[in-house]
C-alpha atoms as a PDB file:
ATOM      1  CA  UNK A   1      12.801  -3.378 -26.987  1.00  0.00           C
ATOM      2  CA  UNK A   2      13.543  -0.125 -26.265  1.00  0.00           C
ATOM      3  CA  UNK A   3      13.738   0.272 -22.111  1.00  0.00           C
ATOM      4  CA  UNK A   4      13.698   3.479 -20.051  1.00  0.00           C
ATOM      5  CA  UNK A   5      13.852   3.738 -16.294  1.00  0.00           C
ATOM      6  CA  UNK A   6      11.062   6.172 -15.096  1.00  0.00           C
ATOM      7  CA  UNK A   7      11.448   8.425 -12.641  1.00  0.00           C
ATOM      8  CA  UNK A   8       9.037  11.138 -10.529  1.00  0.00           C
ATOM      9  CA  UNK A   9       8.221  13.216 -13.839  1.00  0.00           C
ATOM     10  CA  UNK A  10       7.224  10.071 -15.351  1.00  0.00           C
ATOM     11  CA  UNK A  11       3.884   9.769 -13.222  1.00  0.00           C
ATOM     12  CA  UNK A  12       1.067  10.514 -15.243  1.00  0.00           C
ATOM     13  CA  UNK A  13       2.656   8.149 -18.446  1.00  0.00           C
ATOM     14  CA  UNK A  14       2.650   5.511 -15.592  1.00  0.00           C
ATOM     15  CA  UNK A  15      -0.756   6.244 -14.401  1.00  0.00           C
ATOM     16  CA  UNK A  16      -2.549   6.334 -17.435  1.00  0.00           C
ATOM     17  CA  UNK A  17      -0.419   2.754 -18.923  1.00  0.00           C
ATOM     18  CA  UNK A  18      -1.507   0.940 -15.889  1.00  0.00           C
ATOM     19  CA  UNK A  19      -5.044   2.290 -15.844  1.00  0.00           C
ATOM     20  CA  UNK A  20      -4.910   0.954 -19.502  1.00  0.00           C
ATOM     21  CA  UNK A  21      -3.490  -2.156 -18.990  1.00  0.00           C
ATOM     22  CA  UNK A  22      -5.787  -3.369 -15.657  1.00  0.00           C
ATOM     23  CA  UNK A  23      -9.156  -2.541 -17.340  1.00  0.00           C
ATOM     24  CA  UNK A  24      -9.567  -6.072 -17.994  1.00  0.00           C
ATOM     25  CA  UNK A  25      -8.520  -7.435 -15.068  1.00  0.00           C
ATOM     26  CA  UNK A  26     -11.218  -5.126 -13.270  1.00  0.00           C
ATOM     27  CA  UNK A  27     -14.052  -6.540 -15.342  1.00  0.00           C
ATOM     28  CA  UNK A  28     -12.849 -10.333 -14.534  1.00  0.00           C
ATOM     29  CA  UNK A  29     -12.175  -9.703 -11.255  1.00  0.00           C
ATOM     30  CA  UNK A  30     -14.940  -7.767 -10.372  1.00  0.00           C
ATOM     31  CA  UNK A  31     -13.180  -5.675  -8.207  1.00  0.00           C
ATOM     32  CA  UNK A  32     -10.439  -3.036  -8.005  1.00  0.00           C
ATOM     33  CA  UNK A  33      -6.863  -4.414  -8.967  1.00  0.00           C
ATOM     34  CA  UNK A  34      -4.472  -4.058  -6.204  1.00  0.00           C
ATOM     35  CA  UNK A  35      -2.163  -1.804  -8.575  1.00  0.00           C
ATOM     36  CA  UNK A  36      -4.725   0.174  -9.384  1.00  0.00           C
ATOM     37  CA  UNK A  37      -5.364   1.173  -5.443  1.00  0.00           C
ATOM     38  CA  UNK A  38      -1.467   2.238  -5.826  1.00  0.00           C
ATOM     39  CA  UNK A  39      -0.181   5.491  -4.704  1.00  0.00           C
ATOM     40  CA  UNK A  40       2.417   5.771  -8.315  1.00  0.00           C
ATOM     41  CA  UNK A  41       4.472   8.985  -7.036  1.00  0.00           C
ATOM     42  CA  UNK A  42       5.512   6.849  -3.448  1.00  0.00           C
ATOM     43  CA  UNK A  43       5.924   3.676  -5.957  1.00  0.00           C
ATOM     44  CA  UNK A  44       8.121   5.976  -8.010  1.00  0.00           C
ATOM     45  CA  UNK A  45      10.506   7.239  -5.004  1.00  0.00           C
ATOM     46  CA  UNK A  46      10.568   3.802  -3.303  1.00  0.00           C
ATOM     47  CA  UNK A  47      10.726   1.085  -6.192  1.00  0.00           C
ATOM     48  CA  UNK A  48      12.379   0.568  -9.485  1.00  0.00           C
ATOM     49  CA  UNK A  49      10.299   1.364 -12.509  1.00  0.00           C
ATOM     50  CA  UNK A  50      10.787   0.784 -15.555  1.00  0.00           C
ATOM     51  CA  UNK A  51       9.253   1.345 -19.525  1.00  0.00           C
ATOM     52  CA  UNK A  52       8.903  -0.369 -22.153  1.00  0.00           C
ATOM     53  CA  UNK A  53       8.710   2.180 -25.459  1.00  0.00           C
ATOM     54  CA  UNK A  54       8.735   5.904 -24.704  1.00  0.00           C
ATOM     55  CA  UNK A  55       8.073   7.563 -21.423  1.00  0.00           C
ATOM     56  CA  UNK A  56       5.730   9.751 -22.465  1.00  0.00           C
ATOM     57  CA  UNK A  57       3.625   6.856 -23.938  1.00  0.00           C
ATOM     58  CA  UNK A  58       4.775   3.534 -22.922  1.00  0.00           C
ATOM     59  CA  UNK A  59       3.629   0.322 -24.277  1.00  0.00           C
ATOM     60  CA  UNK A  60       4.673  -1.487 -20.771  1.00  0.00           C
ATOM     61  CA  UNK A  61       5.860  -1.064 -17.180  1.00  0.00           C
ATOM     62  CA  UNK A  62       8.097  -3.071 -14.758  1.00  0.00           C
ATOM     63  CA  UNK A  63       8.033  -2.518 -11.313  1.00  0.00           C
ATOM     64  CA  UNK A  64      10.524  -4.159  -8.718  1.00  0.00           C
ATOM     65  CA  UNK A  65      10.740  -3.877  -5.098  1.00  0.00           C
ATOM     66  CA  UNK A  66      13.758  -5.602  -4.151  1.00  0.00           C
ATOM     67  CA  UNK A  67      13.798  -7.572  -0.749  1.00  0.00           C
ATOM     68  CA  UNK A  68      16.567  -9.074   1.541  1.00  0.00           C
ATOM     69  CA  UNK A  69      16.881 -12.337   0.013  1.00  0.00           C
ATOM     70  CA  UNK A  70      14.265 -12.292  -3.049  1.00  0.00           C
ATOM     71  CA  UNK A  71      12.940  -9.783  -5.696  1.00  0.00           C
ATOM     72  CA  UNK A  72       8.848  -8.730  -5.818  1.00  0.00           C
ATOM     73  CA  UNK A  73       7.854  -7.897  -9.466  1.00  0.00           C
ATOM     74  CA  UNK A  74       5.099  -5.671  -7.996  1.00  0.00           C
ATOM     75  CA  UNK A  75       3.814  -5.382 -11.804  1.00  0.00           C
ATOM     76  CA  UNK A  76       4.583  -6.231 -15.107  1.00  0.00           C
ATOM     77  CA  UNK A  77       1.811  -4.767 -17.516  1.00  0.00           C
ATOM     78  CA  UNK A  78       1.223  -4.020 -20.879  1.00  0.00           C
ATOM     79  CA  UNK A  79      -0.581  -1.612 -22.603  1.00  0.00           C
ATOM     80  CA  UNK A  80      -3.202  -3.157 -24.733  1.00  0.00           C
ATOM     81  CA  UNK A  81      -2.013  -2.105 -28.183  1.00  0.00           C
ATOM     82  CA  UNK A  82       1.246  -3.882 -27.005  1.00  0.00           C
ATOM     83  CA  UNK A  83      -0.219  -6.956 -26.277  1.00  0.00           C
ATOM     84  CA  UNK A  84       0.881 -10.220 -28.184  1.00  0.00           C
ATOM     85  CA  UNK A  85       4.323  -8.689 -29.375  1.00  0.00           C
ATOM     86  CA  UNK A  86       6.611  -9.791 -26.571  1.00  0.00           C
ATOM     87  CA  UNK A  87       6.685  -6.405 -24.177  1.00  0.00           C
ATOM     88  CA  UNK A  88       5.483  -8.743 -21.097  1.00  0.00           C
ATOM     89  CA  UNK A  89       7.769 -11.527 -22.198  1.00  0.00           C
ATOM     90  CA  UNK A  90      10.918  -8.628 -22.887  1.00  0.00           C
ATOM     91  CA  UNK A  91      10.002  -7.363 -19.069  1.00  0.00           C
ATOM     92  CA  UNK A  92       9.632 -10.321 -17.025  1.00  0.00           C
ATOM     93  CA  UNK A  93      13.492 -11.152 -19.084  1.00  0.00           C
ATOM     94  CA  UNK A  94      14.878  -7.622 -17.629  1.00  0.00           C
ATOM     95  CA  UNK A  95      13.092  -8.730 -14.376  1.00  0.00           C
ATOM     96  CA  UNK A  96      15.500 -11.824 -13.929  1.00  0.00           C
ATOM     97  CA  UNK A  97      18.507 -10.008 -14.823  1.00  0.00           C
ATOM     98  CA  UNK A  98      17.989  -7.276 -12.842  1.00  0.00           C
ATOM     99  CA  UNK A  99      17.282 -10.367  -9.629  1.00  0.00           C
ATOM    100  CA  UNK A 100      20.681 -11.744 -10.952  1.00  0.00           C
ATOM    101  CA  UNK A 101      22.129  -8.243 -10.932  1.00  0.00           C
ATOM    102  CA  UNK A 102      21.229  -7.717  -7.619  1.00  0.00           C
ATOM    103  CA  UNK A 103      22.261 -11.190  -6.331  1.00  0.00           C
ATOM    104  CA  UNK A 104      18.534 -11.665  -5.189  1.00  0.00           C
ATOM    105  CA  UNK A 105      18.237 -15.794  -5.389  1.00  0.00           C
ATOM    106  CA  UNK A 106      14.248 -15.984  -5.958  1.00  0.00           C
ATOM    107  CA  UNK A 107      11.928 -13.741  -7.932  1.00  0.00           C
ATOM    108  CA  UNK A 108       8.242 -13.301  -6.550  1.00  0.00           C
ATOM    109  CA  UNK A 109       4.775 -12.282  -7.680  1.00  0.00           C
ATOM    110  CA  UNK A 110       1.328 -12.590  -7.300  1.00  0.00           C
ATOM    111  CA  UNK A 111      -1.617 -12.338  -8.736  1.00  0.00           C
ATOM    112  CA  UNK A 112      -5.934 -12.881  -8.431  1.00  0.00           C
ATOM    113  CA  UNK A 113      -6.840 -16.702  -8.714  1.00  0.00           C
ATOM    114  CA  UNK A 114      -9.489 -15.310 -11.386  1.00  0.00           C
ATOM    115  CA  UNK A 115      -6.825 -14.489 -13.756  1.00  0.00           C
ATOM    116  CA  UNK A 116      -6.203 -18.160 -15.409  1.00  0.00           C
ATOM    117  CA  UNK A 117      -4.279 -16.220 -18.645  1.00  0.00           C
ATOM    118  CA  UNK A 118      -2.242 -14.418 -16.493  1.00  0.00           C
ATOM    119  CA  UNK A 119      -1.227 -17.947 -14.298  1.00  0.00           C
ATOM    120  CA  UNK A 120      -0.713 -19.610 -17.012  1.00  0.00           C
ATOM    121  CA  UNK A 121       1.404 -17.311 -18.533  1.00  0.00           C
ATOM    122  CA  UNK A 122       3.695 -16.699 -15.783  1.00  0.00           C
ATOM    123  CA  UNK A 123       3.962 -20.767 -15.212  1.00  0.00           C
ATOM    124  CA  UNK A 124       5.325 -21.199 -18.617  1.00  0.00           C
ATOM    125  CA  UNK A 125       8.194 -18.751 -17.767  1.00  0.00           C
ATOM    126  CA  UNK A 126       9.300 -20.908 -14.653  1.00  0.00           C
ATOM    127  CA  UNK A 127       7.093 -19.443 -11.591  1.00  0.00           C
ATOM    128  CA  UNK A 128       5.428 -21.824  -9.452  1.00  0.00           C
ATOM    129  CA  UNK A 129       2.225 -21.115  -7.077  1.00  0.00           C
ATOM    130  CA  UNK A 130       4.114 -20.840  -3.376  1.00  0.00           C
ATOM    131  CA  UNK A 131       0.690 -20.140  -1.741  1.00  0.00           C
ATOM    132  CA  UNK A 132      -2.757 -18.484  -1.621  1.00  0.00           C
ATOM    133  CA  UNK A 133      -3.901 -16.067   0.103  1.00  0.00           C
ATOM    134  CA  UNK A 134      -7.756 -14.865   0.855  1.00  0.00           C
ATOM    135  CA  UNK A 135      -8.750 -11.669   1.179  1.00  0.00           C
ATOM    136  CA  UNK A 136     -12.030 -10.175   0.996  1.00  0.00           C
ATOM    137  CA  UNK A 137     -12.526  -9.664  -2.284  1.00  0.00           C
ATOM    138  CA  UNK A 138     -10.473 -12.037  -3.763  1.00  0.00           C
ATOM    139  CA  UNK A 139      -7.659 -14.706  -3.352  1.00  0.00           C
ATOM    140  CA  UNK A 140      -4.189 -13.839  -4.231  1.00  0.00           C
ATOM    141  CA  UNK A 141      -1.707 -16.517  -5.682  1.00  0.00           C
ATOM    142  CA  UNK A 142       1.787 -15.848  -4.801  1.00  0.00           C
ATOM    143  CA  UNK A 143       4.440 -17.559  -7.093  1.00  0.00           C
ATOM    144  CA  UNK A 144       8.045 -17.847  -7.162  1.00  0.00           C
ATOM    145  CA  UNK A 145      10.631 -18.324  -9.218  1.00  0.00           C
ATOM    146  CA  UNK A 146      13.938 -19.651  -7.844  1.00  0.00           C
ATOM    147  CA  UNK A 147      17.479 -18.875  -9.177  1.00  0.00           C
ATOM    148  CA  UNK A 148      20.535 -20.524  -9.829  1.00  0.00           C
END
């Protein structure tokens, strides 16, 4: 997998792949995904983004915020065409290196309740739910995974 970090000129590329890749998740959810409220060019400046293919068309995005004693993977996504050929499975892999990197001892996420695939998915590659949390429009699970 071929894996660029973005930067500021990357914006619309990242834009346009995550508009792509939480379509679905709008329709199941029946509401607005949380990265799709995001404001990209701050997540750009403040966080650690990066692609998976080319920057001008990326197949994926990772997105890390790194924390005193843990590391948020504020999104993993794939672009639909890319879905099925290992780009989520390549980025959550760079995700846990870059923890280990960092000397960050847990990785977290979350996600909507609604999205069983998405739980699933994310239990078979070692998170656990920590808790849930409801907001208005939906309940977010927050998992963890811990580190050696």
């Amino acid at each position: 997998m071929i894996l660029k970090r973005a930067n500021e000129n990357d914006l619309d590329a990242l834009v346009a792949l995550q508009r792509a890749a939480y379509a679905e998740n709008e329709e199941i959810l029946g509401a607005t995904p949380i990265p799709l409220q995001a404001d990209y060019a701050q997540i750009l400046h403040d966080m650690e983004v990066w692609f998976a293919g080319s920057r001008s068309d990326p197949d994926g995005a990772l997105i890390l915020q790194f924390r005193p004693d843990d590391m948020l993977i504020w999104s993993v996504s794939a672009h639909p065409r890319a879905r099925g050929t290992g780009v989520g499975r390549g980025l959550l892999a760079i995700a846990e290196k870059r923890a280990r990197d960092e000397k960050r001892r847990a990785i977290r996420l979350y996600t909507a309740s609604v999205y069983l695939k998405n739980l699933g998915w994310y239990a078979r590659h070692g998170f656990v739910e920590e808790s849930r949390e409801k907001l208005t429009d939906r309940i977010v699970v927050h998992m963890i995974k811990k580190l050696d």
